[in-house]
N, C-alpha and C. Protein backbone atom coordinates (compact mmCIF):
# COMPACT_ATOMS: atom_id res chain seq x y z
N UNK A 1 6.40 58.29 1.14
CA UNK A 1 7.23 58.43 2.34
C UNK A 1 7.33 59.90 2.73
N UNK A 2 7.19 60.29 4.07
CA UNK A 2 7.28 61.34 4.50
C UNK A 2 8.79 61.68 5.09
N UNK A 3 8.59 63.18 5.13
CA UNK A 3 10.23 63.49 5.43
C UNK A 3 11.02 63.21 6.48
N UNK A 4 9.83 62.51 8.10
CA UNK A 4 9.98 62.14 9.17
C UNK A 4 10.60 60.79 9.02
N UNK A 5 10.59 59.88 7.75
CA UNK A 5 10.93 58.64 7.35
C UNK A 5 12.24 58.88 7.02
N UNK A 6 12.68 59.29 6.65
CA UNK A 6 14.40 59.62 6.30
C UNK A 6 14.63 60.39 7.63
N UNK A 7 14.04 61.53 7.83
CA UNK A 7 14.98 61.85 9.21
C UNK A 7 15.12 60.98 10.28
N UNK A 8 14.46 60.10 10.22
CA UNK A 8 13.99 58.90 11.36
C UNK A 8 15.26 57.89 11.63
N UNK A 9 15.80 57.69 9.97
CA UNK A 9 16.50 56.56 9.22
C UNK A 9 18.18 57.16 9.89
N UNK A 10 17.95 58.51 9.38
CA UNK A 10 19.23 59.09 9.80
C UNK A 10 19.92 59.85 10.83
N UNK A 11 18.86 59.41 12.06
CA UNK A 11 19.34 59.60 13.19
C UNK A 11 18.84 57.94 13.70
N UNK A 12 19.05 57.11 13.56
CA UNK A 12 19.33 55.79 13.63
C UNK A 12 21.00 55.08 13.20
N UNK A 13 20.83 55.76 11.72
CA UNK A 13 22.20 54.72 11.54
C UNK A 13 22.92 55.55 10.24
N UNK A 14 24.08 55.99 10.67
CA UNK A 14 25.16 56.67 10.28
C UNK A 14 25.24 56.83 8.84
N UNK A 15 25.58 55.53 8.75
CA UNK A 15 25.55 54.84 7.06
C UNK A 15 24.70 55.24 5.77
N UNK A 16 23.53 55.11 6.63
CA UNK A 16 21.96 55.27 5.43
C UNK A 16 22.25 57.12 5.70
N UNK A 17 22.52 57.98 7.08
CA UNK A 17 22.87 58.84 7.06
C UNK A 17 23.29 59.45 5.17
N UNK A 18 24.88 59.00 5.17
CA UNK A 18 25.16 59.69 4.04
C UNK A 18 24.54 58.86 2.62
N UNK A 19 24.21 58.10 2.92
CA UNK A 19 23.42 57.41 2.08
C UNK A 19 22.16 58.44 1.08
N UNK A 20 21.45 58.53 2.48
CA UNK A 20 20.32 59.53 2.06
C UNK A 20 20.95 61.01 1.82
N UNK A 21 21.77 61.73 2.05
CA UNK A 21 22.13 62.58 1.96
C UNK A 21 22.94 62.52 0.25
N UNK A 22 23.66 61.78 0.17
CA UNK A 22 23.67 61.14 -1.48
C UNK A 22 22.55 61.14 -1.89
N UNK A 23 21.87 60.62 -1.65
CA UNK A 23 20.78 59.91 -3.00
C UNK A 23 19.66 61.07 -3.13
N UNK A 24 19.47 61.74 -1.98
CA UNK A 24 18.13 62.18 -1.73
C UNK A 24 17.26 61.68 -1.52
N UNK A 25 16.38 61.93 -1.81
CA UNK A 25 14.54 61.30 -1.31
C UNK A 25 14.52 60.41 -1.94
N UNK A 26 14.14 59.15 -1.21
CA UNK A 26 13.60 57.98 -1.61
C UNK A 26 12.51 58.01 -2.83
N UNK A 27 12.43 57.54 -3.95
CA UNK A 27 11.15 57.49 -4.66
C UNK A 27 10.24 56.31 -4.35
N UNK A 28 10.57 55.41 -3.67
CA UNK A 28 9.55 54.13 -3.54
C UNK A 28 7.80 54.78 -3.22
N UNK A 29 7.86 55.71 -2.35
CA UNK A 29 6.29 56.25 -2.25
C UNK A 29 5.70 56.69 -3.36
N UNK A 30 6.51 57.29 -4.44
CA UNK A 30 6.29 57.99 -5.88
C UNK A 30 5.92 57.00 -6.94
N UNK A 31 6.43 56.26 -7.13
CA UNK A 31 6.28 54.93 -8.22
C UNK A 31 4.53 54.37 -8.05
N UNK A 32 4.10 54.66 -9.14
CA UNK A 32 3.15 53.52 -8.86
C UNK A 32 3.00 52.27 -9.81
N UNK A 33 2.67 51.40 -9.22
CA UNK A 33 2.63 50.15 -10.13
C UNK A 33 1.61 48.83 -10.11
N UNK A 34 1.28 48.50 -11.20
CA UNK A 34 -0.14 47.95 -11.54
C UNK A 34 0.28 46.29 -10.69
N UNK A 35 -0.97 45.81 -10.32
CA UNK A 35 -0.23 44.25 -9.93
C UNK A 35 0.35 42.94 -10.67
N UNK A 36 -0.65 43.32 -11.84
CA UNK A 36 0.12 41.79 -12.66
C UNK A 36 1.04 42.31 -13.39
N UNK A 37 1.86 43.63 -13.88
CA UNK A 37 2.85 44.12 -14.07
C UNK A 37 4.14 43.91 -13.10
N UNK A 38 3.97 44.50 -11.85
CA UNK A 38 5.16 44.20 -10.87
C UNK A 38 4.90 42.35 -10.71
N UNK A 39 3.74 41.81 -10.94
CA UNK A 39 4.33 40.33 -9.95
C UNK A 39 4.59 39.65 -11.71
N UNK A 40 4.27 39.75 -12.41
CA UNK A 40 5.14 39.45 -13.93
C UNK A 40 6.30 39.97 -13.81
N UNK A 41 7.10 41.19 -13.87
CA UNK A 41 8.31 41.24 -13.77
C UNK A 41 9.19 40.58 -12.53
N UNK A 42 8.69 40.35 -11.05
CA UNK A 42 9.33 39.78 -10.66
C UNK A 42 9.69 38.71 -10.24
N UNK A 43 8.24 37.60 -11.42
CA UNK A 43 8.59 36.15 -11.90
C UNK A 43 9.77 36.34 -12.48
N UNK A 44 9.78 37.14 -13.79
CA UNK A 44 11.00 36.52 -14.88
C UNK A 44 12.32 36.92 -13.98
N UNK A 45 12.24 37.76 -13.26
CA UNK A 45 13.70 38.44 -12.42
C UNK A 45 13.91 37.48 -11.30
N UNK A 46 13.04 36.37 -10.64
CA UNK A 46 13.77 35.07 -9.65
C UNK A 46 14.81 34.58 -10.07
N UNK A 47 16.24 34.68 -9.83
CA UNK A 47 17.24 33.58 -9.77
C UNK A 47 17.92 34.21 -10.96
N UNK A 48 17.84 35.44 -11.35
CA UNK A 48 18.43 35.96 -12.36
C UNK A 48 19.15 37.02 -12.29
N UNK A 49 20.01 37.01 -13.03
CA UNK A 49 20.88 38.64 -13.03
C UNK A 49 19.73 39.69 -13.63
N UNK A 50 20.01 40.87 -13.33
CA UNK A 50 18.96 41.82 -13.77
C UNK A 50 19.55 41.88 -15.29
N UNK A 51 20.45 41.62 -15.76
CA UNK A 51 20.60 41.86 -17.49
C UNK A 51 19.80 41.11 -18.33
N UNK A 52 19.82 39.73 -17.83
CA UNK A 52 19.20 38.50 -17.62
C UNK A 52 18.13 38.53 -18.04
N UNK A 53 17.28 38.86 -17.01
CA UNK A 53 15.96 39.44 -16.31
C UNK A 53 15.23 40.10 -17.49
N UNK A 54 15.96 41.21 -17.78
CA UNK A 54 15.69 42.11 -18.65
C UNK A 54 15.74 41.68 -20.14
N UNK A 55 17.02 41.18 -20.25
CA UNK A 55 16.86 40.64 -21.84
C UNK A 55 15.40 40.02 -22.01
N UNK A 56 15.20 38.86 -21.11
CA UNK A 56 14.03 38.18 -21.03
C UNK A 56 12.49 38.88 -21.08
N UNK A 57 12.59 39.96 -19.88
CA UNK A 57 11.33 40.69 -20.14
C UNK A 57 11.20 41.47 -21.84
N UNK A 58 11.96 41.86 -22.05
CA UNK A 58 12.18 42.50 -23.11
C UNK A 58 11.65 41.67 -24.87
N UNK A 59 12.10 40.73 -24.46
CA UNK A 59 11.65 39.44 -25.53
C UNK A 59 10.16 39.46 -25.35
N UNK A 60 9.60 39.36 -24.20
CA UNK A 60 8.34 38.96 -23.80
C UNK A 60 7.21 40.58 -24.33
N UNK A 61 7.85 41.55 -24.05
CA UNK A 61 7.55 42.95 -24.64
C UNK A 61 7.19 43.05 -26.15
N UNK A 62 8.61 42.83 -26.58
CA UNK A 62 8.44 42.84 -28.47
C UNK A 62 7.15 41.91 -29.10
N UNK A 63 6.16 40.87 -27.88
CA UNK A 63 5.32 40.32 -28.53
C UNK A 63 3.89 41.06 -28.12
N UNK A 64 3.83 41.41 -26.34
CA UNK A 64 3.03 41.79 -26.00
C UNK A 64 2.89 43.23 -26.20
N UNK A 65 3.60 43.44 -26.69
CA UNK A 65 3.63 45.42 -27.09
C UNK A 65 3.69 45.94 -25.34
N UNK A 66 4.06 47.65 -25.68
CA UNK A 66 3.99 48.30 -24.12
C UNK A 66 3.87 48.21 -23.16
N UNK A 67 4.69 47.92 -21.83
CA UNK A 67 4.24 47.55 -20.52
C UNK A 67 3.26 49.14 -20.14
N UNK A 68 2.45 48.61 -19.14
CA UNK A 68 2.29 47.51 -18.45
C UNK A 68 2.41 46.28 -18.87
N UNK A 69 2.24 44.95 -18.52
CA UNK A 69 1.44 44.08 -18.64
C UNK A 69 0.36 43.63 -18.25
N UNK A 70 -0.40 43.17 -19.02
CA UNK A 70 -1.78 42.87 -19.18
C UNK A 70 -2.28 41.31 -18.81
N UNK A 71 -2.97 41.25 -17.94
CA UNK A 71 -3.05 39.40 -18.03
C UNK A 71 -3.71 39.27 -18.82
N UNK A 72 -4.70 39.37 -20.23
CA UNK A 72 -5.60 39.43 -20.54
C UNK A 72 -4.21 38.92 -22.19
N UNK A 73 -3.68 40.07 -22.37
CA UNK A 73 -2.68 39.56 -22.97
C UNK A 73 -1.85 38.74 -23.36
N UNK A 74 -1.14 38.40 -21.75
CA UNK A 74 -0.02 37.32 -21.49
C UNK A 74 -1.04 36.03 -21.90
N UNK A 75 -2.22 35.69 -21.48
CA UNK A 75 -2.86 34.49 -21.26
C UNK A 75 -3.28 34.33 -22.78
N UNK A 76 -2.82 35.19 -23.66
CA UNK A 76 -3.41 34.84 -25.66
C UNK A 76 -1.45 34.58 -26.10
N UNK A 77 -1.01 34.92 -25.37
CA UNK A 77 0.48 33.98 -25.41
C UNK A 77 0.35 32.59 -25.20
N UNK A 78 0.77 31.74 -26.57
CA UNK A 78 1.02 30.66 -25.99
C UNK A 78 2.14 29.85 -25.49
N UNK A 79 2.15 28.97 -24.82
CA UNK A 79 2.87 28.59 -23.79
C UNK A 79 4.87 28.42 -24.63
N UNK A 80 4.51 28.12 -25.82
CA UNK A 80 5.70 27.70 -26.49
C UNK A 80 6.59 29.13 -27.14
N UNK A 81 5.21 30.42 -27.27
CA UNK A 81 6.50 31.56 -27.60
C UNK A 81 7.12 32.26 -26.31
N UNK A 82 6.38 31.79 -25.37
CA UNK A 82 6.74 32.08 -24.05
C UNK A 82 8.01 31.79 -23.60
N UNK A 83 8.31 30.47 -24.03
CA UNK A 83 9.06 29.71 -23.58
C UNK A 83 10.65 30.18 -24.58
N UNK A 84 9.92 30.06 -25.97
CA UNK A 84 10.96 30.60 -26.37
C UNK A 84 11.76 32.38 -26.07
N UNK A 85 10.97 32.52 -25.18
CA UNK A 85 11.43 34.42 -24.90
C UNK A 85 12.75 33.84 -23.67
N UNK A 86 12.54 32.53 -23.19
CA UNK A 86 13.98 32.38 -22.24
C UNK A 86 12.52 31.88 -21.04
N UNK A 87 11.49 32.39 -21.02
CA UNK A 87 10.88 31.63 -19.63
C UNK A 87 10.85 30.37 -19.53
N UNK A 88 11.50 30.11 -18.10
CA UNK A 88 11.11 28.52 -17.71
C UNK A 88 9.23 28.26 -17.62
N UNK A 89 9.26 26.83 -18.48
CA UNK A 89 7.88 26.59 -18.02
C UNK A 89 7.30 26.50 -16.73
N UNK A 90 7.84 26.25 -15.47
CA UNK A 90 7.66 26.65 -14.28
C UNK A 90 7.32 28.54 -14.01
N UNK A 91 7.71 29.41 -14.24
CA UNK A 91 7.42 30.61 -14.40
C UNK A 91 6.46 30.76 -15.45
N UNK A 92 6.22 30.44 -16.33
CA UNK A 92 5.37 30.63 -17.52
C UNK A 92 4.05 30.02 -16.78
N UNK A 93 3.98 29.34 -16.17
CA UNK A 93 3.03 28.40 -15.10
C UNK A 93 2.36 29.43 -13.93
N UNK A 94 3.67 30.32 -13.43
CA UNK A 94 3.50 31.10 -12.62
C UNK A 94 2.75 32.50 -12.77
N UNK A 95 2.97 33.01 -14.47
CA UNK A 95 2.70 33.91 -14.73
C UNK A 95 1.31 33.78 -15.22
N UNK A 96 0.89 32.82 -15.88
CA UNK A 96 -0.69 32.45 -16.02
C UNK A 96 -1.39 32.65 -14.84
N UNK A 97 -0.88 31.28 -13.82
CA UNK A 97 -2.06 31.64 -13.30
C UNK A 97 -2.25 32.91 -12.33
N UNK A 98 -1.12 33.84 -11.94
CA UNK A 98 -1.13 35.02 -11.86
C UNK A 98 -2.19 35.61 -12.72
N UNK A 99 -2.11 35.99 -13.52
CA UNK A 99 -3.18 36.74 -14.44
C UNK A 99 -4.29 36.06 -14.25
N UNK A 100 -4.80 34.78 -14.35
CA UNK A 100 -6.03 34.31 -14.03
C UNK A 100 -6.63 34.80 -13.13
N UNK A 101 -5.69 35.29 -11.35
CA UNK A 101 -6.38 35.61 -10.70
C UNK A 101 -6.65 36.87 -10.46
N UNK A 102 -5.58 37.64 -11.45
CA UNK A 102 -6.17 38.93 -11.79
C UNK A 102 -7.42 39.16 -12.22
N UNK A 103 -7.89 38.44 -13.05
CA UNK A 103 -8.34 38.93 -14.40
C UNK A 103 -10.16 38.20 -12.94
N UNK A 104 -9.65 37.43 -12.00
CA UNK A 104 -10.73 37.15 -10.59
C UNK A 104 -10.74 38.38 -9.84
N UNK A 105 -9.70 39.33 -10.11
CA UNK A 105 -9.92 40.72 -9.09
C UNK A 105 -9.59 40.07 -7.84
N UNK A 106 -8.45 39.19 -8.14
CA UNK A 106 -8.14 38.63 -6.31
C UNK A 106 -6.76 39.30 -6.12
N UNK A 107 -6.06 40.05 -6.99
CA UNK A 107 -5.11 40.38 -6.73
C UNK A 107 -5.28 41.60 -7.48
N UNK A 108 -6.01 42.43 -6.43
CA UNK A 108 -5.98 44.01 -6.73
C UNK A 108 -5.42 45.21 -5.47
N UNK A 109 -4.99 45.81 -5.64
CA UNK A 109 -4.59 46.48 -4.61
C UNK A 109 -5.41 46.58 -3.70
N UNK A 110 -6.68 46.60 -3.67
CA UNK A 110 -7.75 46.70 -2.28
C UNK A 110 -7.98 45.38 -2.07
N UNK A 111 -7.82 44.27 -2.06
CA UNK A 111 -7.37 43.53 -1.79
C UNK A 111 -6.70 43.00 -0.82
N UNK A 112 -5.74 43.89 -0.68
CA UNK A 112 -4.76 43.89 0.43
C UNK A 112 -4.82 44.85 1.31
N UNK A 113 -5.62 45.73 1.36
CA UNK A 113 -5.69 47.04 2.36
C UNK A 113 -5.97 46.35 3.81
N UNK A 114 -6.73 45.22 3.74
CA UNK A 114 -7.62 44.58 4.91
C UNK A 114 -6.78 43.57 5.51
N UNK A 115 -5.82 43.33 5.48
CA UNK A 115 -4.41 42.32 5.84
C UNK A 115 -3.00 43.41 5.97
N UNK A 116 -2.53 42.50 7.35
CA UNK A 116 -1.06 42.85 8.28
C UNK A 116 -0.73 42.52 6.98
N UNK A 117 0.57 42.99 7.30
CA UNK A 117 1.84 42.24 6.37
C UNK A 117 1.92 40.44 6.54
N UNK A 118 1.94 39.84 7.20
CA UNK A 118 1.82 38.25 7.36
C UNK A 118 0.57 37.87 6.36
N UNK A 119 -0.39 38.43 6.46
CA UNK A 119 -1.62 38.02 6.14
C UNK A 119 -1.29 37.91 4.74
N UNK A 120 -0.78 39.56 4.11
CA UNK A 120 -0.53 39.97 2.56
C UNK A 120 0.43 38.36 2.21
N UNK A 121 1.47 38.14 3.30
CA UNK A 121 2.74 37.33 2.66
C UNK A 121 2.21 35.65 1.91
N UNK A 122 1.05 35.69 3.14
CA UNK A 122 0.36 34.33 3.52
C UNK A 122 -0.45 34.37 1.82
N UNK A 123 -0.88 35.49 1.76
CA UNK A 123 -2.10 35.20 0.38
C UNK A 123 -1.59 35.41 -0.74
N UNK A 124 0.18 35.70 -0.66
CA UNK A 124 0.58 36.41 -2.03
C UNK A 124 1.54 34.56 -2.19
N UNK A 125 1.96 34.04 -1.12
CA UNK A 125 2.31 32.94 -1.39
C UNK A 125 1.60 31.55 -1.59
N UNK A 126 0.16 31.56 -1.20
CA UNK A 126 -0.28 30.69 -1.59
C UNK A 126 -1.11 30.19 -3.16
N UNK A 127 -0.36 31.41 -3.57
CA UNK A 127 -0.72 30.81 -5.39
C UNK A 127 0.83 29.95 -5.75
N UNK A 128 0.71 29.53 -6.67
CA UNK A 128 1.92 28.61 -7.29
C UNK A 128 3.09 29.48 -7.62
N UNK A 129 4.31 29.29 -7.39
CA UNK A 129 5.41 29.78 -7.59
C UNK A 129 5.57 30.97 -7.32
N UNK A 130 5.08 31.95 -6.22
CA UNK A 130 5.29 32.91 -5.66
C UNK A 130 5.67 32.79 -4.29
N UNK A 131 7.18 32.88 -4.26
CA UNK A 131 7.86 32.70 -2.97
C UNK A 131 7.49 33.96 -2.22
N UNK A 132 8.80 33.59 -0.94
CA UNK A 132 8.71 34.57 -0.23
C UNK A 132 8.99 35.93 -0.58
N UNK A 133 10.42 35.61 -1.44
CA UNK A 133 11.24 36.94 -2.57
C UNK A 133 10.44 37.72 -2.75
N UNK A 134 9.41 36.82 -3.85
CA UNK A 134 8.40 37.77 -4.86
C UNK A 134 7.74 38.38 -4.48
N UNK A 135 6.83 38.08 -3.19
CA UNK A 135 5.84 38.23 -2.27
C UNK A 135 6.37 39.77 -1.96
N UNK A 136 7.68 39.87 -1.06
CA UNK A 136 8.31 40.62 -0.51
C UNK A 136 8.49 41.91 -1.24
N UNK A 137 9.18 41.36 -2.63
CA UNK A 137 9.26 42.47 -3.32
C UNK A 137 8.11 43.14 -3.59
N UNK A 138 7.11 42.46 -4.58
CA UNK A 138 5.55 43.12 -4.28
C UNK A 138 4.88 43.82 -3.49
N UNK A 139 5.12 43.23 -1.96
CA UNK A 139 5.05 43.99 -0.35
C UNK A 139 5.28 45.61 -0.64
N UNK A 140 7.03 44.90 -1.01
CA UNK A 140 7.39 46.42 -0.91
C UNK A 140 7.53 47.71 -2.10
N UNK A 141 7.13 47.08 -3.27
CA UNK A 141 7.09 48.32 -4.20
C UNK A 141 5.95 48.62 -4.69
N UNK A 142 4.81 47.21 -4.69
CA UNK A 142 3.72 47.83 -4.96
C UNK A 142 2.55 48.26 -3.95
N UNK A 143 2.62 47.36 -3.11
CA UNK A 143 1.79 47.70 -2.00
C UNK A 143 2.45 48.57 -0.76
N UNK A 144 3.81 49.26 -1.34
CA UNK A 144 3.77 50.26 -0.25
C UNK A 144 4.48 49.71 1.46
N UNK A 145 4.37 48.37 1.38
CA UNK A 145 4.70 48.24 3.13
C UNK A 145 5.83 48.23 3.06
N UNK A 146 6.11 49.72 4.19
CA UNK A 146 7.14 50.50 4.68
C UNK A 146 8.23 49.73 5.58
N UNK A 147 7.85 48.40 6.24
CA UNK A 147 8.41 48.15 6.71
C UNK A 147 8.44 46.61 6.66
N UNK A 148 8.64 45.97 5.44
CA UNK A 148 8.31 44.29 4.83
C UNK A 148 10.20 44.67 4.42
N UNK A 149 10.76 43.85 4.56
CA UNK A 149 12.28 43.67 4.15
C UNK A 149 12.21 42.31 3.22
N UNK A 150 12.43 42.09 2.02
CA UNK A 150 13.34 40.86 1.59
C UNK A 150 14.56 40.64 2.05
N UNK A 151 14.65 39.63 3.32
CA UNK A 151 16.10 39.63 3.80
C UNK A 151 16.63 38.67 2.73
N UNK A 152 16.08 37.88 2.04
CA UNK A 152 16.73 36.64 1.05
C UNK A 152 17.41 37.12 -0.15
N UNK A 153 17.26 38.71 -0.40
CA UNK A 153 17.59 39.49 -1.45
C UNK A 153 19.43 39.09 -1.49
N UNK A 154 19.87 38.57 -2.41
CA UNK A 154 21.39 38.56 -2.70
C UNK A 154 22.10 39.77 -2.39
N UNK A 155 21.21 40.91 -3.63
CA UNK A 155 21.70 42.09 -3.62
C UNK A 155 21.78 43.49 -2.27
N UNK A 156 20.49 42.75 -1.13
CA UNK A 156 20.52 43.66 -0.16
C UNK A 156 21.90 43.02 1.13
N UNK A 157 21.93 41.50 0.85
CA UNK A 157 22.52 40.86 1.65
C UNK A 157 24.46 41.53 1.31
N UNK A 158 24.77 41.59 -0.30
CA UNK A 158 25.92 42.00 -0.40
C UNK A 158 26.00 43.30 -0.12
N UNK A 159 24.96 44.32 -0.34
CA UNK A 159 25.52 45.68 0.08
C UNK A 159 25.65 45.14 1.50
N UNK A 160 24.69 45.01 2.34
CA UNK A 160 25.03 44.71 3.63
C UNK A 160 26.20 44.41 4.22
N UNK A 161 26.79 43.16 3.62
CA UNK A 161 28.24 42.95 4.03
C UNK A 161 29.06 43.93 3.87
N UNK A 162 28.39 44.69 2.41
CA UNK A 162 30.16 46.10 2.38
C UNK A 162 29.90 46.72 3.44
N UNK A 163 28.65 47.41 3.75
CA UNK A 163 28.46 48.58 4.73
C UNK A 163 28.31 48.25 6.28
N UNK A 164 28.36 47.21 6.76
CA UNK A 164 28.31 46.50 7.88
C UNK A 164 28.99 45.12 8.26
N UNK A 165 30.06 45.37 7.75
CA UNK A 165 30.89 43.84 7.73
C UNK A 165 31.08 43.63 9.61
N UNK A 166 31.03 44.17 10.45
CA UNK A 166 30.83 43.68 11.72
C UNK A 166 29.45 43.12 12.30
N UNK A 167 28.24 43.29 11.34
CA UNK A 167 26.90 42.88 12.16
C UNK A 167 26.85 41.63 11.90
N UNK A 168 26.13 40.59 12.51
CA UNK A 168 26.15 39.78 12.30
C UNK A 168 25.36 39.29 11.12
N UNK A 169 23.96 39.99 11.05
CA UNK A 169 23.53 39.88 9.85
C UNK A 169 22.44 41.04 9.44
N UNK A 170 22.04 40.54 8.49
CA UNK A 170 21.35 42.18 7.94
C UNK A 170 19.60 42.23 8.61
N UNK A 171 18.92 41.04 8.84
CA UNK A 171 18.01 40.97 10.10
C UNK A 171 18.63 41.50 10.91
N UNK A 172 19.57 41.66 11.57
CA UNK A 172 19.86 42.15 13.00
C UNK A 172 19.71 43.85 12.70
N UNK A 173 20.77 44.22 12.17
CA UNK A 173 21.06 45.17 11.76
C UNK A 173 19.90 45.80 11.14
N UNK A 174 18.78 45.25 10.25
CA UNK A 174 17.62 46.03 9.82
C UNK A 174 16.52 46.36 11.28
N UNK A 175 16.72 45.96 12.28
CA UNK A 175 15.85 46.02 13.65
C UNK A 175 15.93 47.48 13.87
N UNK A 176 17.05 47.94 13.76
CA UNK A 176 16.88 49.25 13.92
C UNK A 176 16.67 50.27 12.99
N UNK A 177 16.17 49.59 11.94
CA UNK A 177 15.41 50.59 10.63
C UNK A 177 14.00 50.97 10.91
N UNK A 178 13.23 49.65 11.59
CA UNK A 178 12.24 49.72 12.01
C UNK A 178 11.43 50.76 11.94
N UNK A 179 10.30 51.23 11.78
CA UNK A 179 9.55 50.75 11.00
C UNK A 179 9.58 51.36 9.69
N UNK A 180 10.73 51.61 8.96
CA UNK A 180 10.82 51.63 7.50
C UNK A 180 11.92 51.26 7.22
N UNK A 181 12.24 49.81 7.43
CA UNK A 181 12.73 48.73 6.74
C UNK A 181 13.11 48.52 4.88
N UNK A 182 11.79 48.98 4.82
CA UNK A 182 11.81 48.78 2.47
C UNK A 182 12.24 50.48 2.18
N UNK A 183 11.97 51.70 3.11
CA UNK A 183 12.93 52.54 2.51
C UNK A 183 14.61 52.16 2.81
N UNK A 184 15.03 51.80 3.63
CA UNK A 184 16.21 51.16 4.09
C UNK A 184 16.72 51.01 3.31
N UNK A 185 16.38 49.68 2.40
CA UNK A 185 16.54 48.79 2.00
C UNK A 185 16.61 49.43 0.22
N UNK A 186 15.95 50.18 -0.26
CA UNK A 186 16.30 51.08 -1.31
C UNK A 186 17.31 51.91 -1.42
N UNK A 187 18.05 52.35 -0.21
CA UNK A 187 19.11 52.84 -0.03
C UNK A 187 20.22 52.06 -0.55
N UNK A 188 20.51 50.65 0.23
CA UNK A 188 21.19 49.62 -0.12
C UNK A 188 21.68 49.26 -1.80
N UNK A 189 20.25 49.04 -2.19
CA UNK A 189 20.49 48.79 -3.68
C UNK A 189 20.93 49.99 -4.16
N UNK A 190 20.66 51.06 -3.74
CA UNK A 190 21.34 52.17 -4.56
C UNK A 190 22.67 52.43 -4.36
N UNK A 191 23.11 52.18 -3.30
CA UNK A 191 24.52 51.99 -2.81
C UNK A 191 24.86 50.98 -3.41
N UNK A 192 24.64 49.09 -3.54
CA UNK A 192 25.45 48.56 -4.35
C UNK A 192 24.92 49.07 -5.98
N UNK A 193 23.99 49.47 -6.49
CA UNK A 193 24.31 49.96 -8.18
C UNK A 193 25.75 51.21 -8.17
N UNK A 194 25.80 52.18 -7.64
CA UNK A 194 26.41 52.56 -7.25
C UNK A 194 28.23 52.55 -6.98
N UNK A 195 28.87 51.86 -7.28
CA UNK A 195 30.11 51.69 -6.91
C UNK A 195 31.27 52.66 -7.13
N UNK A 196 31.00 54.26 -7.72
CA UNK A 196 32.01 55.02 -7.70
C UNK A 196 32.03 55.77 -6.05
N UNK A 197 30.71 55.36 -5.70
CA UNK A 197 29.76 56.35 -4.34
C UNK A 197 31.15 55.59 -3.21
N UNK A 198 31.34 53.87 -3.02
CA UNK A 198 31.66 53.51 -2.10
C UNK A 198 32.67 54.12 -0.93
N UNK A 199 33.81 54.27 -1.58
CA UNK A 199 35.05 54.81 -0.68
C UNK A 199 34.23 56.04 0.07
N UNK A 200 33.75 57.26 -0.30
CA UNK A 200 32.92 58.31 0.25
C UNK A 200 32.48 57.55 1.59
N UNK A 201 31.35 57.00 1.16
CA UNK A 201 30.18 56.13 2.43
C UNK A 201 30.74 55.19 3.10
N UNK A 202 31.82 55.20 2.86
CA UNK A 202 32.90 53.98 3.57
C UNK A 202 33.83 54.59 4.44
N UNK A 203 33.85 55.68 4.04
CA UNK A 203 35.01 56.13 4.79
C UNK A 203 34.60 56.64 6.42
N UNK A 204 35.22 56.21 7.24
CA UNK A 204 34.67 56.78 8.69
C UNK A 204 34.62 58.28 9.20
N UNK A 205 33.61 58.84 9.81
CA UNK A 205 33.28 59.98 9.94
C UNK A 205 34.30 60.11 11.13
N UNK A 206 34.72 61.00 11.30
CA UNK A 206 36.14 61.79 12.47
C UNK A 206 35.05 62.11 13.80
């Protein structure tokens, strides 16, 4: 992300204003991350608390040694110590054949260079048990698109309500993030992890 991306953000909307001025620079452009690593972690993290999430990945770690993860790895897991790490066999389902199609080079970052965002959503959801969520999240941390929002996110939807309890909803209100929506949206989560920050960013500017 360039510095025109935050100044952009914060002469748009007040909020992300002190937001970014808190947090500083976004790292989402900085991170990089492998694909069957991010779309493995954000199988086991669907429908879960991140402690959750984590206990779980963490179980799954102590067998496979060091993340990344490896599909090459996960797939010499069998299905029953899997299961015992806390994965539902539905995700354990998910995470195979994920790696299968890794291990096809169908889900490599160039891959996706040649597809809109619809296109990416369309091909990241038509494998088994990769919703829209997952898709989204992937969109936006590994492949970079600046402007893909998970509106279904719990956690972007509750900061939303603290910091905008008059919009009607956080689609509306993200229209004018446009076109960097997923830095936005990193703001958010850092604002709800965050909760000594609130009263500050809450409080109305004079």
């Amino acid at each position: 992300m360039s510095t025109s991306a935050e100044d952009f953000l914060m002469k748009r909307d007040q909020k992300l204003k002190k937001l970014i001025r808190l947090f500083g620079k976004s790292s989402l452009d900085f991170e990089k991350r492998e694909p069957f690593d991010a779309l493995t972690k954000a199988v086991i993290g669907q429908q879960l608390s991140t402690s959750a999430a984590t206990s779980i990945a963490n179980r799954v770690i102590a067998i496979h040694g060091k993340r990344p993860f490896k599909p090459e790895k996960i797939l010499a897991i069998d299905t029953e110590t899997l299961r015992a790490c806390g994965l539902a066999n539905s995700k354990i389902k998910t995470i195979k054949g994920v790696a299968e199609a890794c291990l096809r080079n169908e889900l490599t970052i160039n891959s996706f260079k040649p597809l809109d965002d619809q296109q990416a959503l369309e091909k990241l959801t038509s494998y088994w048990g990769i919703g829209n969520w997952t898709a989204e999240i992937f969109m936006m941390f590994t492949l970079k698109r600046m402007d893909v929002l998970a509106l279904g996110d719990v956690g972007l939807q509750r900061a939303h309500a603290i910091l905008y309890p008059d919009s009607k909803s956080l689609e509306h209100t993200a229209e004018n993030w446009r076109p960097y929506r997923a830095i936005a949206a990193g703001y958010l989560w850092k604002f709800l992890d965050t909760p000594d920050c609130h009263p500050k960013i809450l409080t109305k500017q004079k």
